[in-house]
N, C-alpha and C. Protein backbone atom coordinates (compact mmCIF):
# COMPACT_ATOMS: atom_id res chain seq x y z
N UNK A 1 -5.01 14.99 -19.10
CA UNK A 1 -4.25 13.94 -19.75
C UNK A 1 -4.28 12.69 -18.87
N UNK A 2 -4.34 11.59 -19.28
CA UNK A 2 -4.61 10.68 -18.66
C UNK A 2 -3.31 9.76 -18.40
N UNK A 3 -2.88 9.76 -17.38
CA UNK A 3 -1.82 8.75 -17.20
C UNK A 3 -1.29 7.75 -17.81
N UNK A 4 0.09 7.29 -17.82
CA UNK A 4 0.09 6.19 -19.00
C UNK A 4 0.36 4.88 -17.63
N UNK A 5 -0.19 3.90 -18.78
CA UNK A 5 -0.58 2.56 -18.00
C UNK A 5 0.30 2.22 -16.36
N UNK A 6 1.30 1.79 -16.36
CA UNK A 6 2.38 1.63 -15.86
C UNK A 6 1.69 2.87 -13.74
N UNK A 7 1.32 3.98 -14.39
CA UNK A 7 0.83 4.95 -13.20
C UNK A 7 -0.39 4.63 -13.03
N UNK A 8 -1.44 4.33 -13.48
CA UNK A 8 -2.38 4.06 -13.32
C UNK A 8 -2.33 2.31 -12.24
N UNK A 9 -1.68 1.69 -12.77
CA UNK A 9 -1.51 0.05 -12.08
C UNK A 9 -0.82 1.12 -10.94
N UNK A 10 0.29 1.72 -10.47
CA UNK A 10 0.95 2.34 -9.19
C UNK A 10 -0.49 2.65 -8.54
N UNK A 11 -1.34 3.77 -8.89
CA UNK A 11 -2.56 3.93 -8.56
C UNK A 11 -3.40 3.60 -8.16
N UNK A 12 -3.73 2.30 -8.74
CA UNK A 12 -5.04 1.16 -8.58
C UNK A 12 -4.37 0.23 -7.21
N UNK A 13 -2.94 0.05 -7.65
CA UNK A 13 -2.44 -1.18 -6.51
C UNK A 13 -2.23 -0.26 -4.87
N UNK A 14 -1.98 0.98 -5.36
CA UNK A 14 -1.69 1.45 -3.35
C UNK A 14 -3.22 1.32 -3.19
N UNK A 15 -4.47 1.97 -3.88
CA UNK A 15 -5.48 2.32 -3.58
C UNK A 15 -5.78 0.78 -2.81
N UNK A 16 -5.93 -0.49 -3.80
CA UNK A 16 -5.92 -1.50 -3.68
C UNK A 16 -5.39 -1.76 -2.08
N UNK A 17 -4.14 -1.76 -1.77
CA UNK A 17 -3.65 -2.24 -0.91
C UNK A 17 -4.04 -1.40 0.48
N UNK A 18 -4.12 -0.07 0.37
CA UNK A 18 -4.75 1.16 1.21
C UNK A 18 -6.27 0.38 1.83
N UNK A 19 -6.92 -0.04 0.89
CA UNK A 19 -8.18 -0.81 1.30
C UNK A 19 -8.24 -2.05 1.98
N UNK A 20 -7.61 -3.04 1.83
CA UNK A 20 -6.78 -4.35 2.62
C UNK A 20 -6.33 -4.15 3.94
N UNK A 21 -5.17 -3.08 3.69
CA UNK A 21 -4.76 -2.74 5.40
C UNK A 21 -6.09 -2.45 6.40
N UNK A 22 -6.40 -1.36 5.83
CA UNK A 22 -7.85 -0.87 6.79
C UNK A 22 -8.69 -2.04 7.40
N UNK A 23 -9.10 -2.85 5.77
CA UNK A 23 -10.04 -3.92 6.65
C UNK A 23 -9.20 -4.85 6.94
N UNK A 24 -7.96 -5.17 6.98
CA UNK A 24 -7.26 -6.12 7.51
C UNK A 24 -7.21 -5.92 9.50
N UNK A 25 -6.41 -4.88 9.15
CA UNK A 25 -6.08 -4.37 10.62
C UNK A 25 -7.62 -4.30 11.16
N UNK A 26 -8.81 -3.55 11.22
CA UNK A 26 -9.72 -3.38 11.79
C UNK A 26 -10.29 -4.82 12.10
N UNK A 27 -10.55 -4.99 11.15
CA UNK A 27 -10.78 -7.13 11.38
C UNK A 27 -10.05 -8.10 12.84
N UNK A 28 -8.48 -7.78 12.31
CA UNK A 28 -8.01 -8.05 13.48
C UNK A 28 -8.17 -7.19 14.64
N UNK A 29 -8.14 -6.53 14.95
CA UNK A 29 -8.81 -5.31 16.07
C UNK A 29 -9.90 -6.18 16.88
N UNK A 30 -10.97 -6.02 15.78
CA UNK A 30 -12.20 -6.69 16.38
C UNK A 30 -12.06 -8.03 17.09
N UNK A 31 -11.26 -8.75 16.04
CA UNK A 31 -11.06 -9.87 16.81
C UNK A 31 -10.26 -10.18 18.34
N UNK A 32 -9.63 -9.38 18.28
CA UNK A 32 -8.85 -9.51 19.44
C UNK A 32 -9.31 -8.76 20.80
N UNK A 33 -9.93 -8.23 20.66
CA UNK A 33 -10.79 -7.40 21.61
C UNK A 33 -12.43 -8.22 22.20
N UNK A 34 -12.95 -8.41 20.62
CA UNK A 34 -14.10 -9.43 21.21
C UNK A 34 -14.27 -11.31 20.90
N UNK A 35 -13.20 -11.57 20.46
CA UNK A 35 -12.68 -12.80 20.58
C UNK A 35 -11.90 -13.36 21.20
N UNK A 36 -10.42 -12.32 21.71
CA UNK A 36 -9.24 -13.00 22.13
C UNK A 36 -8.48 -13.65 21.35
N UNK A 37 -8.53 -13.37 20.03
CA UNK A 37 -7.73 -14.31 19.05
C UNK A 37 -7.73 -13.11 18.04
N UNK A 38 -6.91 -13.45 16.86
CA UNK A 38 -6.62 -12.91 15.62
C UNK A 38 -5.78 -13.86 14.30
N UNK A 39 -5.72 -12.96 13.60
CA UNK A 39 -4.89 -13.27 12.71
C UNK A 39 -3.46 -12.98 12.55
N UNK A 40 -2.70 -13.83 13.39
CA UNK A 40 -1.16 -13.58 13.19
C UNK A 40 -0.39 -12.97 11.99
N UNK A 41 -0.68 -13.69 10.99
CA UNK A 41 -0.34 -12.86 9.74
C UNK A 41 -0.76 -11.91 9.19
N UNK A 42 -1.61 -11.24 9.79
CA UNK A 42 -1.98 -10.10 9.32
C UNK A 42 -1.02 -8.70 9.69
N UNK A 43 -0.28 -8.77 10.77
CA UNK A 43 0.88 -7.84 11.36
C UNK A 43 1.77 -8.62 10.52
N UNK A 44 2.14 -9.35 9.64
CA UNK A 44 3.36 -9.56 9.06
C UNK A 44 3.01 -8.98 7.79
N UNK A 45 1.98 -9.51 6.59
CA UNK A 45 1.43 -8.98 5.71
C UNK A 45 1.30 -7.96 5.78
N UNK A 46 1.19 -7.14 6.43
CA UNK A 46 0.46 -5.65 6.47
C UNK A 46 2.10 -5.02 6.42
N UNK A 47 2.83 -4.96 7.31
CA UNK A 47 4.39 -4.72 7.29
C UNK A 47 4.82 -4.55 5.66
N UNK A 48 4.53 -5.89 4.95
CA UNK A 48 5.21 -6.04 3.97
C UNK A 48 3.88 -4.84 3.01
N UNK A 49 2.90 -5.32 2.75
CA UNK A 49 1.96 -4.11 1.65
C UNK A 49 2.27 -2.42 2.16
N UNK A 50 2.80 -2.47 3.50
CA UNK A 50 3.06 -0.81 3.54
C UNK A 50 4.39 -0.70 2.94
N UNK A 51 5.11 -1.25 2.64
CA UNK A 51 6.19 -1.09 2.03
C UNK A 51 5.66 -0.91 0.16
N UNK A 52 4.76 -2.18 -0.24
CA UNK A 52 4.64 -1.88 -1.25
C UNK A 52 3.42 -0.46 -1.91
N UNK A 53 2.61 0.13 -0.71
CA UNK A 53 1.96 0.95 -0.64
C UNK A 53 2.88 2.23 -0.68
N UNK A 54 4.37 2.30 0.32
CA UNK A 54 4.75 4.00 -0.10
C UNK A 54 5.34 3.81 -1.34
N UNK A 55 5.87 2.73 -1.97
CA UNK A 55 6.79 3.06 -3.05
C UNK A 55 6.06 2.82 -4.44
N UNK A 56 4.48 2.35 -4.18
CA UNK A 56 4.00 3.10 -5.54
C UNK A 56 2.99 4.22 -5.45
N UNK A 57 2.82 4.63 -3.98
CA UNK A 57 2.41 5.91 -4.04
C UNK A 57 3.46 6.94 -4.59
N UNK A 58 4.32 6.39 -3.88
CA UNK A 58 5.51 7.46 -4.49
C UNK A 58 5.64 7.69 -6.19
N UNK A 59 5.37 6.47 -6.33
CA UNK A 59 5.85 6.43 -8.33
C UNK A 59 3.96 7.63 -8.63
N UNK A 60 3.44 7.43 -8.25
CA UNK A 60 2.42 8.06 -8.38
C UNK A 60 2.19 9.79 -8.59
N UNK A 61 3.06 9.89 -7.16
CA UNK A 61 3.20 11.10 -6.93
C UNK A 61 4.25 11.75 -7.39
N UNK A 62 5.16 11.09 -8.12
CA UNK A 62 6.36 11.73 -9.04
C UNK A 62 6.15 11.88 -10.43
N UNK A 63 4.71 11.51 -10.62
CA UNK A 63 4.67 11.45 -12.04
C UNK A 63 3.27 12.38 -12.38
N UNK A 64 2.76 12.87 -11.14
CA UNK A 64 1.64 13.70 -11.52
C UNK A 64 2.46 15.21 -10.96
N UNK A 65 3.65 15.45 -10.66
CA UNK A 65 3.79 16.58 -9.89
C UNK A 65 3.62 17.17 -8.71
N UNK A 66 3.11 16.04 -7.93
CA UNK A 66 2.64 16.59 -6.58
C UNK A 66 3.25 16.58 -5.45
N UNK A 67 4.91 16.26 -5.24
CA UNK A 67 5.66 15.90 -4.66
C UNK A 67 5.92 17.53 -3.96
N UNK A 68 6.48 17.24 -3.13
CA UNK A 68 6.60 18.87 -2.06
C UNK A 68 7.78 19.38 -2.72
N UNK A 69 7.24 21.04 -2.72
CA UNK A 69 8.90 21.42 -3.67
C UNK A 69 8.49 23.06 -3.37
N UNK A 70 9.82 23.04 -3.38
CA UNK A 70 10.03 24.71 -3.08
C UNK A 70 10.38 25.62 -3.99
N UNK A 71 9.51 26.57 -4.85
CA UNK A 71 10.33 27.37 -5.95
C UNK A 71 10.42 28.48 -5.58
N UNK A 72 10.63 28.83 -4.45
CA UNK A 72 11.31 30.19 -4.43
C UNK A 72 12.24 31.05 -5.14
N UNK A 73 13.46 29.80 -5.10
CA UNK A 73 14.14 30.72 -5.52
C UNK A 73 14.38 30.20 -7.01
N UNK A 74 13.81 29.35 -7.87
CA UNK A 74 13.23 28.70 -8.83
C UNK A 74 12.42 29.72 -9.84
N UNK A 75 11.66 30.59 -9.05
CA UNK A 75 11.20 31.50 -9.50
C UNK A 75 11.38 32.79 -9.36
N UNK A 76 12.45 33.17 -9.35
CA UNK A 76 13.47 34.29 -9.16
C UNK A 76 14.86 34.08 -10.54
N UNK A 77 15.01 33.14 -11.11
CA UNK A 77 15.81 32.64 -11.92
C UNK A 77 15.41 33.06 -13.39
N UNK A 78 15.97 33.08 -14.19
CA UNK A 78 15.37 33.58 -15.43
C UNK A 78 15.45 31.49 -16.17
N UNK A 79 14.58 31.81 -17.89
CA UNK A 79 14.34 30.49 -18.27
C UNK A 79 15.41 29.83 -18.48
N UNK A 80 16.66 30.29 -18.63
CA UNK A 80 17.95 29.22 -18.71
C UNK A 80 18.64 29.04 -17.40
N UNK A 81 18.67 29.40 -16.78
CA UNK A 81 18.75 29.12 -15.44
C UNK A 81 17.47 27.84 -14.62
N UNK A 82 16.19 28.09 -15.21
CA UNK A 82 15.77 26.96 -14.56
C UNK A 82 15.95 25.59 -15.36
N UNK A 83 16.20 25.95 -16.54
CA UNK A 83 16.38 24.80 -17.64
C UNK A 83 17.68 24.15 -16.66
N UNK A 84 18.80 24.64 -16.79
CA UNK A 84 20.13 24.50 -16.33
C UNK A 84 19.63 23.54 -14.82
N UNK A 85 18.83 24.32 -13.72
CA UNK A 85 18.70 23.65 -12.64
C UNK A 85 17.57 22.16 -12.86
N UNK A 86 16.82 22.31 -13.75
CA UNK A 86 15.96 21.35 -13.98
C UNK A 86 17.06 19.71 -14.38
N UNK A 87 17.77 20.47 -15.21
CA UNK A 87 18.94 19.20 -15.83
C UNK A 87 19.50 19.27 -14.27
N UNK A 88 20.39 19.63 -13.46
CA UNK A 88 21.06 19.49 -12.61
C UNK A 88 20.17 18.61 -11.16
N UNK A 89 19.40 18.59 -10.92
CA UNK A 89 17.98 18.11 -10.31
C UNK A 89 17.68 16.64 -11.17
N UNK A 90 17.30 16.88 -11.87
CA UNK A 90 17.25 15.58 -12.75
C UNK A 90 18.54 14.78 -12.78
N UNK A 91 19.67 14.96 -12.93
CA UNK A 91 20.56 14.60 -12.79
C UNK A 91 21.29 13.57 -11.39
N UNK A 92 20.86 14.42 -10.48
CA UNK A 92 21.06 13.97 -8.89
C UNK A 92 19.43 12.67 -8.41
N UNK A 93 18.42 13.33 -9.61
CA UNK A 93 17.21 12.15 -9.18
C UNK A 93 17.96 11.19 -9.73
N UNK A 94 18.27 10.92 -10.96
CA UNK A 94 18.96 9.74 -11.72
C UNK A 94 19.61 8.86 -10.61
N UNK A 95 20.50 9.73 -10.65
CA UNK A 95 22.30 9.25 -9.89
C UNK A 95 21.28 8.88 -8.13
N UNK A 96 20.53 9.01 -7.39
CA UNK A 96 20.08 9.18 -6.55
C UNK A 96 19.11 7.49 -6.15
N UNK A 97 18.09 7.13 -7.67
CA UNK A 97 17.60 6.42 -8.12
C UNK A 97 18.35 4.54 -8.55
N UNK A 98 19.48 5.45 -9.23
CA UNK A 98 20.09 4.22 -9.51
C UNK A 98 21.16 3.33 -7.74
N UNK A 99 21.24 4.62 -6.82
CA UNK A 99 21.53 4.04 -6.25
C UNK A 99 20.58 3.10 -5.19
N UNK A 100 19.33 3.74 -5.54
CA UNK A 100 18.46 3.01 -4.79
C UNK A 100 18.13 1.47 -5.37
N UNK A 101 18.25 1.78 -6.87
CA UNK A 101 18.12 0.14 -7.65
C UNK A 101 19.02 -0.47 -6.89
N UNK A 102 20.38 -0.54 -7.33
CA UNK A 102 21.54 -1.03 -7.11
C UNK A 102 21.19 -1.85 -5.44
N UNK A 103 21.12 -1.01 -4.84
CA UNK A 103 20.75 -1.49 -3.07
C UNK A 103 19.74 -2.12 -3.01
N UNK A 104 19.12 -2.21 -3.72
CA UNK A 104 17.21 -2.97 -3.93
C UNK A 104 17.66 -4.05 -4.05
N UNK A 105 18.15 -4.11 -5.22
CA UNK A 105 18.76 -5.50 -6.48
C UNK A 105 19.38 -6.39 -5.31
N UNK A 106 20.76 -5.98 -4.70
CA UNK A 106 21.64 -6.19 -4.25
C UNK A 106 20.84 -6.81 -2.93
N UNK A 107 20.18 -6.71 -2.03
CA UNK A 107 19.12 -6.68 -1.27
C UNK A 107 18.18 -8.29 -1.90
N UNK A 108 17.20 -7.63 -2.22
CA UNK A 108 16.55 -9.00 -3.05
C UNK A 108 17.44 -9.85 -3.74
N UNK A 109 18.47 -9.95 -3.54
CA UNK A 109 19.43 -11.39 -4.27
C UNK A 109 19.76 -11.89 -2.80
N UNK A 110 20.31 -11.04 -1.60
CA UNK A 110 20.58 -11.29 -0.47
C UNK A 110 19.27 -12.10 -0.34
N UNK A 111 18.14 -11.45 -0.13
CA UNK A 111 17.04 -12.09 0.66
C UNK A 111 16.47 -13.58 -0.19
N UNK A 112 16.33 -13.22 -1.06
CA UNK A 112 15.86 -14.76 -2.13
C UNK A 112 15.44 -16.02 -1.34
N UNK A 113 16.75 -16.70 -0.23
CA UNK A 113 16.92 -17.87 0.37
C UNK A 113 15.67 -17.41 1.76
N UNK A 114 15.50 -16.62 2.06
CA UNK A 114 15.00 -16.06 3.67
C UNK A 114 13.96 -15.79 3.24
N UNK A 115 13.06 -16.41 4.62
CA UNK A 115 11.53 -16.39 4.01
C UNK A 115 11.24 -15.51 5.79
N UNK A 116 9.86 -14.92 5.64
CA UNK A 116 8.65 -14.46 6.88
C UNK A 116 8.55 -15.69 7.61
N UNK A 117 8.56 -15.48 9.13
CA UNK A 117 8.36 -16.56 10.25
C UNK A 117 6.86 -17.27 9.65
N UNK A 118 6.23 -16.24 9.87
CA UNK A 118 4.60 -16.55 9.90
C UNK A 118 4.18 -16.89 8.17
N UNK A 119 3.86 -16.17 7.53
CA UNK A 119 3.48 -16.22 6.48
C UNK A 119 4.29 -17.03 5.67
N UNK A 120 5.93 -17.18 5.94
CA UNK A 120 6.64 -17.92 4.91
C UNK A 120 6.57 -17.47 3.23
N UNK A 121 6.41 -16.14 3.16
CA UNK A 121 6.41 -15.00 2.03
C UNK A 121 8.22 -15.22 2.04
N UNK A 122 8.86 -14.88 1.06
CA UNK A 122 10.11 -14.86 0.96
C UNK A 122 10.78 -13.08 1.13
N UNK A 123 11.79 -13.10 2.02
CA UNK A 123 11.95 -11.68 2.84
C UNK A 123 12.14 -10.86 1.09
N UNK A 124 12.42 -10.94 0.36
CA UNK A 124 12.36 -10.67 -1.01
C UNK A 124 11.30 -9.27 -1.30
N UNK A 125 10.31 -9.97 -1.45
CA UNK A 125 9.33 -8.88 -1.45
C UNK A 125 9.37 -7.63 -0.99
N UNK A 126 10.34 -7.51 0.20
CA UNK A 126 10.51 -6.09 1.01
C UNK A 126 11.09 -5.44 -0.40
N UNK A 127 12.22 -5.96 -0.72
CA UNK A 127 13.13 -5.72 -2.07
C UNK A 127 12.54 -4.68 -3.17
N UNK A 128 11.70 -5.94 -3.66
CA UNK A 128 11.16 -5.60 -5.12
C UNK A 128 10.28 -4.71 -5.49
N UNK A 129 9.58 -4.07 -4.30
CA UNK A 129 9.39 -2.64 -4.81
C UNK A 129 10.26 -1.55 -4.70
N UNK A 130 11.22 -1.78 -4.10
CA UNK A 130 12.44 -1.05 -4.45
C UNK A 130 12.88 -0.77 -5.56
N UNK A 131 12.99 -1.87 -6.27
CA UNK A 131 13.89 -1.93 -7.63
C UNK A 131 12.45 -1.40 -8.51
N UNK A 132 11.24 -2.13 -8.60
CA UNK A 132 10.34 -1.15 -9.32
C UNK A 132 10.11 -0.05 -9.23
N UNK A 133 10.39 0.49 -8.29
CA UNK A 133 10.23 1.98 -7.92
C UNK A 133 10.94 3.02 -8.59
N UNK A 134 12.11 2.57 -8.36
CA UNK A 134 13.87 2.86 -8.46
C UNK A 134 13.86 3.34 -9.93
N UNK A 135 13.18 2.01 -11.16
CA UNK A 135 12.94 1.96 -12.23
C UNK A 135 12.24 3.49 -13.01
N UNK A 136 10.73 2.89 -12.27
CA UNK A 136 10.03 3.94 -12.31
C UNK A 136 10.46 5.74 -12.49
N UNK A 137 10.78 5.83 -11.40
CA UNK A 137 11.69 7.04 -10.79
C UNK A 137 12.62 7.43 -12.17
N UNK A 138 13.01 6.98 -12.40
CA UNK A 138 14.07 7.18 -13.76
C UNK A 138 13.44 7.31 -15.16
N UNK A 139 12.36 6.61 -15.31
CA UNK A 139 11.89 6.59 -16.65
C UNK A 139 10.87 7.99 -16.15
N UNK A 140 10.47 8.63 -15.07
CA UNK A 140 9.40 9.83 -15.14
C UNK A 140 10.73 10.64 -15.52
N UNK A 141 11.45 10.66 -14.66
CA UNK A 141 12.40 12.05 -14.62
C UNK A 141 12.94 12.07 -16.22
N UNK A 142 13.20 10.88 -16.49
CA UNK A 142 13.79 11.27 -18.21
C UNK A 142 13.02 11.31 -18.88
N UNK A 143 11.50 11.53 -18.81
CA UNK A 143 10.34 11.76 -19.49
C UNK A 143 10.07 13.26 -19.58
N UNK A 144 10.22 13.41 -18.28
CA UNK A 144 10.14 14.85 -17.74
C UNK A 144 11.10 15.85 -18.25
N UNK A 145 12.77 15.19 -18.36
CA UNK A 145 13.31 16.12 -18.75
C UNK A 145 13.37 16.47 -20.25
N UNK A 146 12.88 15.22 -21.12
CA UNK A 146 12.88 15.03 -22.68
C UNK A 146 11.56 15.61 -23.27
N UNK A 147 10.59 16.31 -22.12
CA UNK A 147 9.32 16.88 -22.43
C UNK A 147 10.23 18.56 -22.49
N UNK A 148 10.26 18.84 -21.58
CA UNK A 148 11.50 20.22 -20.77
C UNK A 148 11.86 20.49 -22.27
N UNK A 149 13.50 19.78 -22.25
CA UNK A 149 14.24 19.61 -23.68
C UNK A 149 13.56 19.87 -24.58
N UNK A 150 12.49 19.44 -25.17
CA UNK A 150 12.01 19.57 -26.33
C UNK A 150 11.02 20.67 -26.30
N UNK A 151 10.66 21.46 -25.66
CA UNK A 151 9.79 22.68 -25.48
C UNK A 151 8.22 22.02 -25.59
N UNK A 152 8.09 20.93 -25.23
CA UNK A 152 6.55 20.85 -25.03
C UNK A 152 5.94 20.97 -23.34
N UNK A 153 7.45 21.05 -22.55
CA UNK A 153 6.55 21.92 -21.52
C UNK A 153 7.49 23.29 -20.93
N UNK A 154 7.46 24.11 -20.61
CA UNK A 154 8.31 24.82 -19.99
C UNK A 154 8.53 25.08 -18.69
N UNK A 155 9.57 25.20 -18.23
CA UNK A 155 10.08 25.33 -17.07
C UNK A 155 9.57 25.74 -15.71
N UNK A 156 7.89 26.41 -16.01
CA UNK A 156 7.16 26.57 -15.07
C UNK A 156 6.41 25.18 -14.79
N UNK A 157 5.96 24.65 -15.80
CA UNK A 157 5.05 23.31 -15.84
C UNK A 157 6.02 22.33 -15.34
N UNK A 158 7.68 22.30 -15.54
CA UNK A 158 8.24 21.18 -14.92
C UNK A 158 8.73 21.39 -13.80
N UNK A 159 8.49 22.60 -12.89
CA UNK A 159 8.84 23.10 -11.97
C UNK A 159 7.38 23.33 -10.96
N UNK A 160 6.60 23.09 -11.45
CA UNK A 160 5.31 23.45 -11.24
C UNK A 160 5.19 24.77 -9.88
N UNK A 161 5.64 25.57 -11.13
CA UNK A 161 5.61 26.96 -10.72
C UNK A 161 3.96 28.12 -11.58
N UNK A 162 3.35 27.90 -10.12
CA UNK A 162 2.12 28.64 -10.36
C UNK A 162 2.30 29.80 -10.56
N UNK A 163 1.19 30.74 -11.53
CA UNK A 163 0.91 32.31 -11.57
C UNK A 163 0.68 32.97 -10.32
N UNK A 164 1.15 34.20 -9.13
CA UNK A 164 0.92 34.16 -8.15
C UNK A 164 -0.76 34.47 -8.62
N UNK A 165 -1.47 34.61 -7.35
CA UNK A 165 -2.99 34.89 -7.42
C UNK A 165 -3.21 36.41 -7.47
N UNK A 166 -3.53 37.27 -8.31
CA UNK A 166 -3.85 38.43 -8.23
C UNK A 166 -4.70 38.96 -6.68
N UNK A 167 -5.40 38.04 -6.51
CA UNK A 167 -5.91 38.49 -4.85
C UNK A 167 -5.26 38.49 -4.30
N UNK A 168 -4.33 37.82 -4.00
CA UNK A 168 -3.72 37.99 -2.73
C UNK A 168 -2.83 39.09 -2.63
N UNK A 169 -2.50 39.83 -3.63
CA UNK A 169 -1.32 40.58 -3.87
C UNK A 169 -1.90 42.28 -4.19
């Protein structure tokens, strides 16, 4: 299944930005080693794209399942029991999420006036992948749980609880 738009741009832009840092930083490297000079803004810029690099890797990785998770005891539970914990989990991402908006928002209105020494980027930007993120984060999980809810996936697929492997066992 192919991602819907919104993950794919999360996707393209860390990849994007993942590629920048590398030759950013190495660039400056070089330079400063066999020039004696660099690019000052490149340690300020780079600061700010790793910020916007974990928080749409993150939207990335919350929306394909690949986030670290433990079902132990997840899979010891019978199907209304994980339904029950799936809502309760979802619940705390929500409530968890919105407080991260809220502090984002609240944050980027603070910063607005305050700009980067060097670059003169407005401190803002640290912000606003916060609040996109934050966003994000909320519209997978209530995607996730309204897939759950409606039986088009079940509780192993939203739990991503594998078949054990007959070999190993």
């Amino acid at each position: 299944m192919t991602p819907p738009l919104p993950v794919r741009l999360a996707r393209l832009l860390s990849a994007t930005i993942l590629g920048f840092l590398v030759v950013a930083v190495f660039v400056n490297v070089v330079l400063r080693f066999v020039f004696n000079s660099g690019f000052v803004v490149t340690e300020e810029i780079s600061r700010i794209l790793l910020v916007w690099l974990v928080f749409g890797g993150a939207i990335a990785v919350l929306h394909g399942g690949q986030h670290i998770s433990m079902t132990m005891a997840v899979e010891k539970l019978g199907r209304a029991g994980q339904i029950a914990l799936a809502l309760l989990g979802a619940a705390l991402m929500i409530f968890c999420d919105a407080l991260l908006l809220i502090g984002a928002w609240r944050q980027l209105g603070f910063s607005l006036s305050d700009s980067f020494p060097v670059s003169g980027l407005p401190v803002a930007v640290i912000y606003a992948p916060g609040v996109i993120a934050a966003l994000a984060f909320m519209a997978i999980t209530l995607w996730q749980v309204t897939r759950l809810l409606t039986g088009r996936i079940g509780p192993e697929d939203y739990f991503g609880i594998n078949a054990p492997d007959p070999e190993l066992h």
